[in-house]
Protein backbone atom coordinates (compact mmCIF):
# COMPACT_ATOMS: atom_id res chain seq x y z
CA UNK A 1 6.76 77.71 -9.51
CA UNK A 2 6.76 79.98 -5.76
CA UNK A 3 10.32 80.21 -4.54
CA UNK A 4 11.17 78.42 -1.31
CA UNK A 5 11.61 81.06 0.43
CA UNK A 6 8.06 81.46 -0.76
CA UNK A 7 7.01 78.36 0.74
CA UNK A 8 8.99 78.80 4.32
CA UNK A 9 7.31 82.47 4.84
CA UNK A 10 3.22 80.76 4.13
CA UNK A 11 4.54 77.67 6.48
CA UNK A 12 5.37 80.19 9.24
CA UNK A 13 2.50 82.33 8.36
CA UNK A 14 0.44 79.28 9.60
CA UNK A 15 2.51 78.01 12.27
CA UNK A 16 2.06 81.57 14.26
CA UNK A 17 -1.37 81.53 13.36
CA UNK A 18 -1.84 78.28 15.42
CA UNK A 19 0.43 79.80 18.15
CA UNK A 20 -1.71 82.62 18.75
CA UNK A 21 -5.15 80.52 18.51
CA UNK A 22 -3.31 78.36 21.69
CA UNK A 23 -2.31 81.44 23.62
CA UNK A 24 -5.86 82.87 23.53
CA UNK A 25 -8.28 79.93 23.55
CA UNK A 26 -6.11 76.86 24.28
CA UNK A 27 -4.84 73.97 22.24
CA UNK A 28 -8.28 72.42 22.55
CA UNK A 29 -9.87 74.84 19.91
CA UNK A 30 -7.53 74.56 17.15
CA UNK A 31 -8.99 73.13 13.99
CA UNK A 32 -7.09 73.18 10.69
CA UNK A 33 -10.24 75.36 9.79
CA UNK A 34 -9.83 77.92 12.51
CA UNK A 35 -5.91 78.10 11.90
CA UNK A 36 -7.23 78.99 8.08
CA UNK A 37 -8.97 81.39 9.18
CA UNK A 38 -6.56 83.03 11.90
CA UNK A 39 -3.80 83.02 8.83
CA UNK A 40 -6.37 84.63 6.17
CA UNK A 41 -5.60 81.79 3.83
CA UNK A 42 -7.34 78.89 2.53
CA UNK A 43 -8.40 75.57 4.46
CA UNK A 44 -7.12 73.86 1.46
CA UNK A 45 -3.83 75.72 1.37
CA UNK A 46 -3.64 74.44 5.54
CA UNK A 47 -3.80 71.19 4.18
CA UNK A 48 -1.39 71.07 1.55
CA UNK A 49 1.42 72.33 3.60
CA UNK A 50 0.47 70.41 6.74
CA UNK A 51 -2.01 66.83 5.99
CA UNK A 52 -3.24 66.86 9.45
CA UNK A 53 -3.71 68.82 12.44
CA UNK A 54 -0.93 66.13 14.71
CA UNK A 55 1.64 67.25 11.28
CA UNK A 56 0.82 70.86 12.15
CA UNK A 57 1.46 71.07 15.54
CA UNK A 58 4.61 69.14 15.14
CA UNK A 59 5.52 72.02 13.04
CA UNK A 60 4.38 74.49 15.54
CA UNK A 61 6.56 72.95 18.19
CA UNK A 62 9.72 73.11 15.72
CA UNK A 63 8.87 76.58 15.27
CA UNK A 64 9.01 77.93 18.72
CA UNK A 65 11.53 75.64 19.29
CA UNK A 66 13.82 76.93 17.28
CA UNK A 67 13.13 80.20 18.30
CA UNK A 68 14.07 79.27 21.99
CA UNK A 69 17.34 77.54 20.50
CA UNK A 70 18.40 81.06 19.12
CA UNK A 71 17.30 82.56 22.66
CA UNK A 72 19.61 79.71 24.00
CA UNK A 73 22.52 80.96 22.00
CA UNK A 74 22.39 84.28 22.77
CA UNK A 75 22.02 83.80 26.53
CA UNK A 76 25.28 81.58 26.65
CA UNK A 77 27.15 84.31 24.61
CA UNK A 78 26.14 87.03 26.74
CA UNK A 79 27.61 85.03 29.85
CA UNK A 80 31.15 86.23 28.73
CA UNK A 81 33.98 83.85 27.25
CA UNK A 82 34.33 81.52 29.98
CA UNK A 83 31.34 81.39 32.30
CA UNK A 84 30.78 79.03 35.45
CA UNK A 85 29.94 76.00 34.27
CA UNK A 86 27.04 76.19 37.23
CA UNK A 87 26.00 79.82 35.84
CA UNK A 88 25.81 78.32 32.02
CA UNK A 89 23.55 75.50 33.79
CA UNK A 90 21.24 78.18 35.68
CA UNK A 91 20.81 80.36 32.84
CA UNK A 92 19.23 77.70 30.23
CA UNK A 93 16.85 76.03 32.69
CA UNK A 94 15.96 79.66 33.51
CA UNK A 95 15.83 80.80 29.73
CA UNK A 96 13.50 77.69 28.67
CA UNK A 97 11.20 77.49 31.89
CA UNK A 98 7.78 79.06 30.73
CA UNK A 99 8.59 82.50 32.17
CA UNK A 100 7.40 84.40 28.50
CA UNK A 101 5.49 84.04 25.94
CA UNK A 102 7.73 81.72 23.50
CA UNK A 103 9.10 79.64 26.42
CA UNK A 104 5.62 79.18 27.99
CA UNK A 105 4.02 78.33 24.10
CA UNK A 106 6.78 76.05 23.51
CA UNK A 107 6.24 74.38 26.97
CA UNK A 108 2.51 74.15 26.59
CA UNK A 109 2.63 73.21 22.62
CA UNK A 110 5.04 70.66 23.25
CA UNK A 111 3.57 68.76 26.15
CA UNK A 112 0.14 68.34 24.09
CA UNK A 113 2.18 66.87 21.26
CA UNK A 114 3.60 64.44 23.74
CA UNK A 115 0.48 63.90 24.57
CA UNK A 116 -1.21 63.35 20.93
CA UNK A 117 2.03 60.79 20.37
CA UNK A 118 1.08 58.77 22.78
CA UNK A 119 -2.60 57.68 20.98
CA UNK A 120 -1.52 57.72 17.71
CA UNK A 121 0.64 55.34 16.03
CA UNK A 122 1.52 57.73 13.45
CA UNK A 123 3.02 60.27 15.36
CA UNK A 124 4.90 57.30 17.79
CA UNK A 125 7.72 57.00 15.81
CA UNK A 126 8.37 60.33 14.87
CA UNK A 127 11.77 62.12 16.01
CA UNK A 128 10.05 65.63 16.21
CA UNK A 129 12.93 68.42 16.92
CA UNK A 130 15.22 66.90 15.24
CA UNK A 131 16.99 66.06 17.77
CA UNK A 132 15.10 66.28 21.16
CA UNK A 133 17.92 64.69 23.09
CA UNK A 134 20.12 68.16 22.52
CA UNK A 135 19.98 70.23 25.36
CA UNK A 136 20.12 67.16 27.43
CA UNK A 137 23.19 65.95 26.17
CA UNK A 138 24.33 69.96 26.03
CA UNK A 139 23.73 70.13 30.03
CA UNK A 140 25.11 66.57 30.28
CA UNK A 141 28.80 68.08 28.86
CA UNK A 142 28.51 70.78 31.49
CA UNK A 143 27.87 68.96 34.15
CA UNK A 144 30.21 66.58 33.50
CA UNK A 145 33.64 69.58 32.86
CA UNK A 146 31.90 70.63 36.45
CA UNK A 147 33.14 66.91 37.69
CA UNK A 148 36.68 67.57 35.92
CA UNK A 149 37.31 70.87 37.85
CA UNK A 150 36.43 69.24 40.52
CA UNK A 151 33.43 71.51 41.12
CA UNK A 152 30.46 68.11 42.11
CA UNK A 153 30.16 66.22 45.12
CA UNK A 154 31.63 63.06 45.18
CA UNK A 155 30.38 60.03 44.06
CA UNK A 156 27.52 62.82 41.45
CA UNK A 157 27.14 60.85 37.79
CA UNK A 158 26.99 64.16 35.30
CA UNK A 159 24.93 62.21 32.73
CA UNK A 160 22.06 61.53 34.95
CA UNK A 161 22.04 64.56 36.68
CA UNK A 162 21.26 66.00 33.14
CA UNK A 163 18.14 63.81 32.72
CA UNK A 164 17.40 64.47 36.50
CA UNK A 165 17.65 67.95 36.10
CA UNK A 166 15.69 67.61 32.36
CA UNK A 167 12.89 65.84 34.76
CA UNK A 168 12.54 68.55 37.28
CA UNK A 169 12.40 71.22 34.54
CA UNK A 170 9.40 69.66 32.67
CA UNK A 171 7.17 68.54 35.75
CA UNK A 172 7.99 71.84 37.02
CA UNK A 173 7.26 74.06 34.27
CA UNK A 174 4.07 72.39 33.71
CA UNK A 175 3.05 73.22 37.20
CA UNK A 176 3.90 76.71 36.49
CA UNK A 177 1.80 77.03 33.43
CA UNK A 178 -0.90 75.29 35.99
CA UNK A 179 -0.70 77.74 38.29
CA UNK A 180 0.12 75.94 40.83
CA UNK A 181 3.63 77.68 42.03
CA UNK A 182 5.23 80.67 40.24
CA UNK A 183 8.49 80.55 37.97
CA UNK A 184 10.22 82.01 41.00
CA UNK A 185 9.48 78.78 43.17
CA UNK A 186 10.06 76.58 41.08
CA UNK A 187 13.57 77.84 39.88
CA UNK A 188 14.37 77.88 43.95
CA UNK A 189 13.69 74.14 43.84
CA UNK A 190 16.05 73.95 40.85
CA UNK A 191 18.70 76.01 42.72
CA UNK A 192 18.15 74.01 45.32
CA UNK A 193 18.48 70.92 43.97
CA UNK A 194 22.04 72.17 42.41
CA UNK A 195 23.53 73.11 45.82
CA UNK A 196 23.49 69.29 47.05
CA UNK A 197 25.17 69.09 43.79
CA UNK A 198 27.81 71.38 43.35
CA UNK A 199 30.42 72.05 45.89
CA UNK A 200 30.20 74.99 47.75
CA UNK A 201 32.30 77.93 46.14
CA UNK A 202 35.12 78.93 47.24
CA UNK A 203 35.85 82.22 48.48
């Protein structure tokens, strides 16, 4: 019988296959047959591990997405032992906006599964990510440690200035990967959007 480990490395083997067939020809020309093909393994074997094509590009979107997480990580680490709470906030909008490769897949991979989920009844109920509501809740704690130091303008709810902020960053970053402003832009409006929330620093 093949080892897990055996198993995880052929999953991932046709995960990235899928992944590259987006970043070259677009979501729209991924069959189960053509990520076969792009893995050098059998359609049959495709099918075993993943049903359907809506089951493998949930698994594509865990993939990348837990690469991102383990960008995530390492970002907030490298900020020092006790970084501004606003700084912590900055640096994982700007580490997950679709500036790269992985955070641009994982934007556009994700956003077409949202899409899918929405026609089929199948993929409705399922909580893909694990736990999708993360990083909202993560951003929600800062936010709200901002209000106990006394660091928001009055009257600013931390909670939904997560999901507000959660908002801006996916209509945004899809009108990155549109083309229709640059990552640049749209982290200004982001910035922006945090001065009329934060008070100004002290100096």
């Amino acid at each position: 019988m093949p080892k897990l480990a055996d198993h995880e490395q052929r999953r991932a083997q046709i995960t990235d296959a899928l992944l590259r067939i987006v970043a070259a020809t677009g979501l729209h020309s991924v069959t189960m047959r053509a990520v076969a093909q792009e893995a050098g393994v059998s359609l049959r074997l495709v099918q075993y591990y993943f049903q359907t094509k809506e089951r493998l590009l949930l698994a594509a979107v865990e993939h990348v997405g837990t690469r991102l997480a383990d960008r995530l990580a390492t970002r907030v680490r490298g900020l020092g032992e006790d970084p501004g709470h606003r700084e912590v906030i900055e640096t994982i909008v700007g580490e997950v906006f679709p500036t790269d490769a992985d955070s641009r897949m994982l934007h556009i991979v994700y956003t077409s599964y949202a899409v899918l989920a929405m026609t089929s009844p199948e993929l409705a109920g399922e909580r893909f990510l694990g736990d999708p509501d993360a990083l909202e809740r993560y951003v929600a704690g800062r936010f709200q440690a901002a209000a106990d130091a006394g660091e928001l303008a009055d009257g600013t709810d931390p909670r939904a200035e997560a999901a507000a902020l959660m908002g801006m960053y996916g209509g945004l970053g899809t009108s990155v990967v549109l083309g229709q402003r640059t990552a640049a832009d749209a982290l200004a409006v982001i910035g922006h959007h945090l001065d009329r929330v934060f008070r100004p620093r002290r100096t």
